[in-house]
PDB file of N, CA and C in Angstrom:
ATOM      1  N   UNK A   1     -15.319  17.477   2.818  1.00  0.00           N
ATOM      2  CA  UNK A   1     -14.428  18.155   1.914  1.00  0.00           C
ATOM      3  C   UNK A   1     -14.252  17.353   0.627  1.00  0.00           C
ATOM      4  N   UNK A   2     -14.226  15.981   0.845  1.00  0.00           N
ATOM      5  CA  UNK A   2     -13.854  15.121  -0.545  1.00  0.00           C
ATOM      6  C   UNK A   2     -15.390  15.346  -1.615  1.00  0.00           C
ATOM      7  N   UNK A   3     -16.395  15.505  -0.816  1.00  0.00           N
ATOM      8  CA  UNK A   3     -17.508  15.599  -2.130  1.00  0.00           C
ATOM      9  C   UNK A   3     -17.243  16.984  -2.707  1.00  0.00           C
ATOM     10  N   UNK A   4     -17.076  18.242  -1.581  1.00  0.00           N
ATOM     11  CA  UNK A   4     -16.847  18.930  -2.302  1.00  0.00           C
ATOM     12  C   UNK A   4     -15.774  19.480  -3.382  1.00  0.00           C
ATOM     13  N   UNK A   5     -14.520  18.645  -3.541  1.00  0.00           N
ATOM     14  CA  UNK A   5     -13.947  18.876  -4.137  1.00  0.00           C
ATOM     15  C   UNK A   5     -14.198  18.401  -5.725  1.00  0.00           C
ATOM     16  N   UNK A   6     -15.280  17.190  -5.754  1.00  0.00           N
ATOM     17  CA  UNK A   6     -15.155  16.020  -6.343  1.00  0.00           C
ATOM     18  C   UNK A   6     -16.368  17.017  -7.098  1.00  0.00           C
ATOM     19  N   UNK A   7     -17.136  17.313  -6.171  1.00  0.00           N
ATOM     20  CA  UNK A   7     -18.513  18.318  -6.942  1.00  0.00           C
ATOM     21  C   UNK A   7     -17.727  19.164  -7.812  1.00  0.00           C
ATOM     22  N   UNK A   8     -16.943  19.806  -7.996  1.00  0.00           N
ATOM     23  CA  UNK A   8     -16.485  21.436  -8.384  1.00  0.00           C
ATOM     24  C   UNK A   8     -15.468  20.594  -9.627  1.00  0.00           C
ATOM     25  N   UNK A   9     -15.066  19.592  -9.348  1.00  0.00           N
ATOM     26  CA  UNK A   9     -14.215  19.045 -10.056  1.00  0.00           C
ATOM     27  C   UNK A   9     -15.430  18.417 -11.823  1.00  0.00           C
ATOM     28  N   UNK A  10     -16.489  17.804 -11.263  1.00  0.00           N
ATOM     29  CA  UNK A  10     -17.272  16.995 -11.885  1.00  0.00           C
ATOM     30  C   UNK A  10     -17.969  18.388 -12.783  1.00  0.00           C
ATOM     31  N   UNK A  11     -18.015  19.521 -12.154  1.00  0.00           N
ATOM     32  CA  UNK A  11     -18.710  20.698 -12.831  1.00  0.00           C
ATOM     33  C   UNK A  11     -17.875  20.797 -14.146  1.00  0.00           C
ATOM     34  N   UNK A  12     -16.498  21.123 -13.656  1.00  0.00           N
ATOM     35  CA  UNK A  12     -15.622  21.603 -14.944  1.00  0.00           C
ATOM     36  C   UNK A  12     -15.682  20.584 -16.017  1.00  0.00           C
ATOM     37  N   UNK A  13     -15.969  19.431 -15.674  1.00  0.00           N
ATOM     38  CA  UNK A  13     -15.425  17.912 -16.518  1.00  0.00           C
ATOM     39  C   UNK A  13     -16.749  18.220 -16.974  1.00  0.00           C
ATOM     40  N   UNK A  14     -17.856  18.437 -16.713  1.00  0.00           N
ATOM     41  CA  UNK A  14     -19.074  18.340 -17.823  1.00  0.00           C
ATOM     42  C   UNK A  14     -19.305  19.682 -18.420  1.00  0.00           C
ATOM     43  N   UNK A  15     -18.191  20.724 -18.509  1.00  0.00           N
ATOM     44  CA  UNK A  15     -18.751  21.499 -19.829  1.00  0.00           C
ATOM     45  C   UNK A  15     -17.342  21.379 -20.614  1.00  0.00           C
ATOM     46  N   UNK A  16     -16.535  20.177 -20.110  1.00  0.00           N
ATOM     47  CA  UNK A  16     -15.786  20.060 -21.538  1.00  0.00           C
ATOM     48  C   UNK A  16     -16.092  19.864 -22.579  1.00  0.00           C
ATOM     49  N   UNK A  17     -15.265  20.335 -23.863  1.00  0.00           N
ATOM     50  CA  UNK A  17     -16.065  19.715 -25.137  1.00  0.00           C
ATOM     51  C   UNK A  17     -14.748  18.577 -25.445  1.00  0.00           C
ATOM     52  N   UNK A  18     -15.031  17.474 -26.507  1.00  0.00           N
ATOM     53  CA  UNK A  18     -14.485  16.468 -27.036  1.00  0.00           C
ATOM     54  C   UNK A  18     -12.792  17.262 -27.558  1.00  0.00           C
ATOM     55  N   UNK A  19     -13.242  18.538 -27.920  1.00  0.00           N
ATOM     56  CA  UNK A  19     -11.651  18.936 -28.575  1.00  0.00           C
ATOM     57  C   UNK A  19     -11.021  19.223 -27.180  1.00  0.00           C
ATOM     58  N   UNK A  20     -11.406  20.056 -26.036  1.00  0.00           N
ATOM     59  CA  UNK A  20     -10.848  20.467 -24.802  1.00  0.00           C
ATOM     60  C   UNK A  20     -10.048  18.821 -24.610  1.00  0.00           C
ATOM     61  N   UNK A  21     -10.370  17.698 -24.602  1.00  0.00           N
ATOM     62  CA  UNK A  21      -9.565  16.440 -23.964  1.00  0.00           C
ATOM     63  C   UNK A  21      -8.075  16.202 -24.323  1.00  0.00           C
ATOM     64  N   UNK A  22      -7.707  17.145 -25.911  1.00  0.00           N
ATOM     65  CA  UNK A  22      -6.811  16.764 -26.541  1.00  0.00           C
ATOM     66  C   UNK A  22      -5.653  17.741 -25.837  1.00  0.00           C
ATOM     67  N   UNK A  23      -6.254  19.260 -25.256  1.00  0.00           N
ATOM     68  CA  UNK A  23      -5.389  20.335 -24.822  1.00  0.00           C
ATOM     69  C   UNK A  23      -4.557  19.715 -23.821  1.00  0.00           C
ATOM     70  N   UNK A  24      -3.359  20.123 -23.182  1.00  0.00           N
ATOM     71  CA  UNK A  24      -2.537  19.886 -22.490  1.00  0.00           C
ATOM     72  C   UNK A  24      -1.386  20.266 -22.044  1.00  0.00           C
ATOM     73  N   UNK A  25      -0.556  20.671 -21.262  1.00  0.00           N
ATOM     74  CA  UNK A  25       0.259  21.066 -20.647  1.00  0.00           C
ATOM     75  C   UNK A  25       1.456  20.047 -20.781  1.00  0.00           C
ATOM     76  N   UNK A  26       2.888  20.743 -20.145  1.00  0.00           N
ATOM     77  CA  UNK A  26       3.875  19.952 -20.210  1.00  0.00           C
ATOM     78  C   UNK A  26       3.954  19.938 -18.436  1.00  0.00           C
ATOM     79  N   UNK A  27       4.234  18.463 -18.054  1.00  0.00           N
ATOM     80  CA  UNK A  27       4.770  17.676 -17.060  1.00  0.00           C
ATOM     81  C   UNK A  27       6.156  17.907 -16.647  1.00  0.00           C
ATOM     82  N   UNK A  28       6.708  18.417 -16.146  1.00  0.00           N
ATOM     83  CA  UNK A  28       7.984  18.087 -16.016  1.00  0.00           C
ATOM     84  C   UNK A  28       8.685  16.858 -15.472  1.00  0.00           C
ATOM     85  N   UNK A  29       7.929  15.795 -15.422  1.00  0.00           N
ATOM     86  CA  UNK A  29       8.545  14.811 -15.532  1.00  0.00           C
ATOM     87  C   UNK A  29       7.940  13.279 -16.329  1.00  0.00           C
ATOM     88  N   UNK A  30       6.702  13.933 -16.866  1.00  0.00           N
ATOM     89  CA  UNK A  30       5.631  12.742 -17.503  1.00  0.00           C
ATOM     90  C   UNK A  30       5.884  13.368 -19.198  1.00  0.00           C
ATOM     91  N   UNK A  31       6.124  14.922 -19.202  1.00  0.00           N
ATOM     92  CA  UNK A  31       6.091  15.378 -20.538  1.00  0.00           C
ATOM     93  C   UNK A  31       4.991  16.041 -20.685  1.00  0.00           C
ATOM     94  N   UNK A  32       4.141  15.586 -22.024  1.00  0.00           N
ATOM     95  CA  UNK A  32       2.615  16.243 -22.547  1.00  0.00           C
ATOM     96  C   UNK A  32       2.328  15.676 -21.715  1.00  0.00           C
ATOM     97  N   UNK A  33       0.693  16.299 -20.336  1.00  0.00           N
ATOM     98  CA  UNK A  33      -0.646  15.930 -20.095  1.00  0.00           C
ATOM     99  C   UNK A  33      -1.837  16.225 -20.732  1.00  0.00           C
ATOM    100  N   UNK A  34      -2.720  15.748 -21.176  1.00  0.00           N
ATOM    101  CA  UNK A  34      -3.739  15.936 -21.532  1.00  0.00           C
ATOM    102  C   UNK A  34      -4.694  16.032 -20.912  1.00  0.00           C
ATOM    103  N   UNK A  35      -5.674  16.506 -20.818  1.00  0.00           N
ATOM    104  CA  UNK A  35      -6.911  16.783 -20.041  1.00  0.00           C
ATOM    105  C   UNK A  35      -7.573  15.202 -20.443  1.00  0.00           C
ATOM    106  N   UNK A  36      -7.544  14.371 -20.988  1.00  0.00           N
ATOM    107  CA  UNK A  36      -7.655  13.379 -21.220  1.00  0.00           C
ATOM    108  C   UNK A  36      -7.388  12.295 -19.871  1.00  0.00           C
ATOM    109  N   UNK A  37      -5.760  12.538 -20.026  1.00  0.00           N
ATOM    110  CA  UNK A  37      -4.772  11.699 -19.158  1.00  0.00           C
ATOM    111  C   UNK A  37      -5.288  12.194 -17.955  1.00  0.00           C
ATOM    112  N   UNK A  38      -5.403  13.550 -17.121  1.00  0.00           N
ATOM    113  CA  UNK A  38      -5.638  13.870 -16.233  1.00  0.00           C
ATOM    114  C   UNK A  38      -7.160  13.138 -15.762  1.00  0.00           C
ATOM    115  N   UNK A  39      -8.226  13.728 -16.355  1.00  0.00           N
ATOM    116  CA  UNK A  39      -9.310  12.335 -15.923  1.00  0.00           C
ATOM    117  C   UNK A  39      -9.429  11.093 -15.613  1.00  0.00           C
ATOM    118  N   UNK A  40      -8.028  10.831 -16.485  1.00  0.00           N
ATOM    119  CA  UNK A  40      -8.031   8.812 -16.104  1.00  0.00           C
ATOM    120  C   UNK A  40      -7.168   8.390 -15.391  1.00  0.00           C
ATOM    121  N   UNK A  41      -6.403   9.603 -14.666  1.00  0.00           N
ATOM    122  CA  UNK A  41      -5.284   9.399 -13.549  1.00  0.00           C
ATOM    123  C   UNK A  41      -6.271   9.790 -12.434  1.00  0.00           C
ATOM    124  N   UNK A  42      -6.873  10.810 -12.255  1.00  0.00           N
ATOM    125  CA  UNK A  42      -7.834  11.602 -11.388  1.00  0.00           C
ATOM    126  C   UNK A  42      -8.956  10.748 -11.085  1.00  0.00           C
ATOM    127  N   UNK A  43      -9.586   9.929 -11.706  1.00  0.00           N
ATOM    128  CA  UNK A  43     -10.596   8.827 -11.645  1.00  0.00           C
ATOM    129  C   UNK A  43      -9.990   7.918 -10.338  1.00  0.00           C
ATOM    130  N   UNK A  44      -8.899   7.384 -10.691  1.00  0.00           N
ATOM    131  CA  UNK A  44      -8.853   6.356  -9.804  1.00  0.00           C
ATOM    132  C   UNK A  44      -7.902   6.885  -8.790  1.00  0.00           C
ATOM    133  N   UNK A  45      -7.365   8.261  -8.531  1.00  0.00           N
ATOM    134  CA  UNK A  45      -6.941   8.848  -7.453  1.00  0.00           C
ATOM    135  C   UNK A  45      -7.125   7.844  -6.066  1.00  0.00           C
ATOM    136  N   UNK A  46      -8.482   8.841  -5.514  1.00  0.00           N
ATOM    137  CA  UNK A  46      -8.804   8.268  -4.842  1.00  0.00           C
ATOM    138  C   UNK A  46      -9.152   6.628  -4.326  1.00  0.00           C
ATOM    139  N   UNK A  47      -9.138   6.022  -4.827  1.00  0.00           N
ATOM    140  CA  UNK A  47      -8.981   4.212  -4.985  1.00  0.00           C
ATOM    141  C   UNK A  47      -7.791   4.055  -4.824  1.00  0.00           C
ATOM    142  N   UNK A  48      -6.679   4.750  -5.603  1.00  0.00           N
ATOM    143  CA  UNK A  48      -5.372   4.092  -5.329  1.00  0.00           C
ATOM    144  C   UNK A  48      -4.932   4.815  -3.631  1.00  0.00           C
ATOM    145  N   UNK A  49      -5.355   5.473  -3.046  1.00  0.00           N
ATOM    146  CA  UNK A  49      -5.131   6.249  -1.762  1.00  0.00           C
ATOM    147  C   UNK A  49      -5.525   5.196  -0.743  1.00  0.00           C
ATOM    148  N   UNK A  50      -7.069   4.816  -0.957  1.00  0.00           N
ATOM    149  CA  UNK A  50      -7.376   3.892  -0.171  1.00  0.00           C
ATOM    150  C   UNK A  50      -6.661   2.374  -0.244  1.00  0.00           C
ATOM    151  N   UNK A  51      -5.754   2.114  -1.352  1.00  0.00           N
ATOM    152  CA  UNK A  51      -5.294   1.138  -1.032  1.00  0.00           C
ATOM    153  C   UNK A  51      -4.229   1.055  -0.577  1.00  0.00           C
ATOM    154  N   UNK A  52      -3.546   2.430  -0.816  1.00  0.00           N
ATOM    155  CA  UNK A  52      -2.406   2.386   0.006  1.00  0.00           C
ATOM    156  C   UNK A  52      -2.629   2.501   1.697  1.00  0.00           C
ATOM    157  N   UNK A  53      -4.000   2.731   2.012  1.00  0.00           N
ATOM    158  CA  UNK A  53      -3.943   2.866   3.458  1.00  0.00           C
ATOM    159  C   UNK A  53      -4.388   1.799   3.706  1.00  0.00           C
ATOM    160  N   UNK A  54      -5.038   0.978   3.149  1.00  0.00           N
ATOM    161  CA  UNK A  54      -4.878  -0.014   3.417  1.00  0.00           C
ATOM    162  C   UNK A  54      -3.824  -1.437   3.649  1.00  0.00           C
ATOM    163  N   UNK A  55      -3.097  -1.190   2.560  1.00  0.00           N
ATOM    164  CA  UNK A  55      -1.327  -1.775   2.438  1.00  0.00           C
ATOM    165  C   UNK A  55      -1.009  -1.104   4.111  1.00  0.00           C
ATOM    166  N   UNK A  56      -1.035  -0.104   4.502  1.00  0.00           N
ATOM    167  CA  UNK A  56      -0.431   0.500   5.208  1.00  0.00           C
ATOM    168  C   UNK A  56      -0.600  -0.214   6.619  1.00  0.00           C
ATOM    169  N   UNK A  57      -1.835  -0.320   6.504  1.00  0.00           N
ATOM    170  CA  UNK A  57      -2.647  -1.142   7.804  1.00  0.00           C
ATOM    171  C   UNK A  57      -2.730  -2.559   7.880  1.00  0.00           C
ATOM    172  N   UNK A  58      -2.161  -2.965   6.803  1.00  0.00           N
ATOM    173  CA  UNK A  58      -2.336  -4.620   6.905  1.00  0.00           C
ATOM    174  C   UNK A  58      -3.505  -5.154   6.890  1.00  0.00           C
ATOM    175  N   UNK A  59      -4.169  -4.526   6.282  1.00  0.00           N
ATOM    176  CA  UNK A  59      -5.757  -5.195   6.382  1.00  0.00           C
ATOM    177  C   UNK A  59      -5.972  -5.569   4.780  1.00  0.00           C
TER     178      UNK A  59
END
């Protein structure tokens, strides 16, 4: 399930164009997101998951 999400995800991210990065939505608690911000929070998603299960496990 994680590739496929990551596949469908990686599709949309490569027919962005350079102006699409600037568009963005309001947060209700971050404010403006940008399609920008969302990639560079979304990037390390997964990494920060595994370290919390790891914290979790004591390893």
């Amino acid at each position: 399930m994680y590739l496929s999400v990551r596949a469908a995800s990686l599709d949309i991210i490569k027919r962005l164009t350079e102006s699409d990065l600037e568009k963005y939505g309001e947060h209700s608690e971050s404010g403006r997101y940008t399609v920008a911000k969302w990639i560079n929070t979304y990037s390390g998603h997964p990494r920060d998951h595994g370290n919390q299960i790891k914290d979790a496990l004591g390893s």
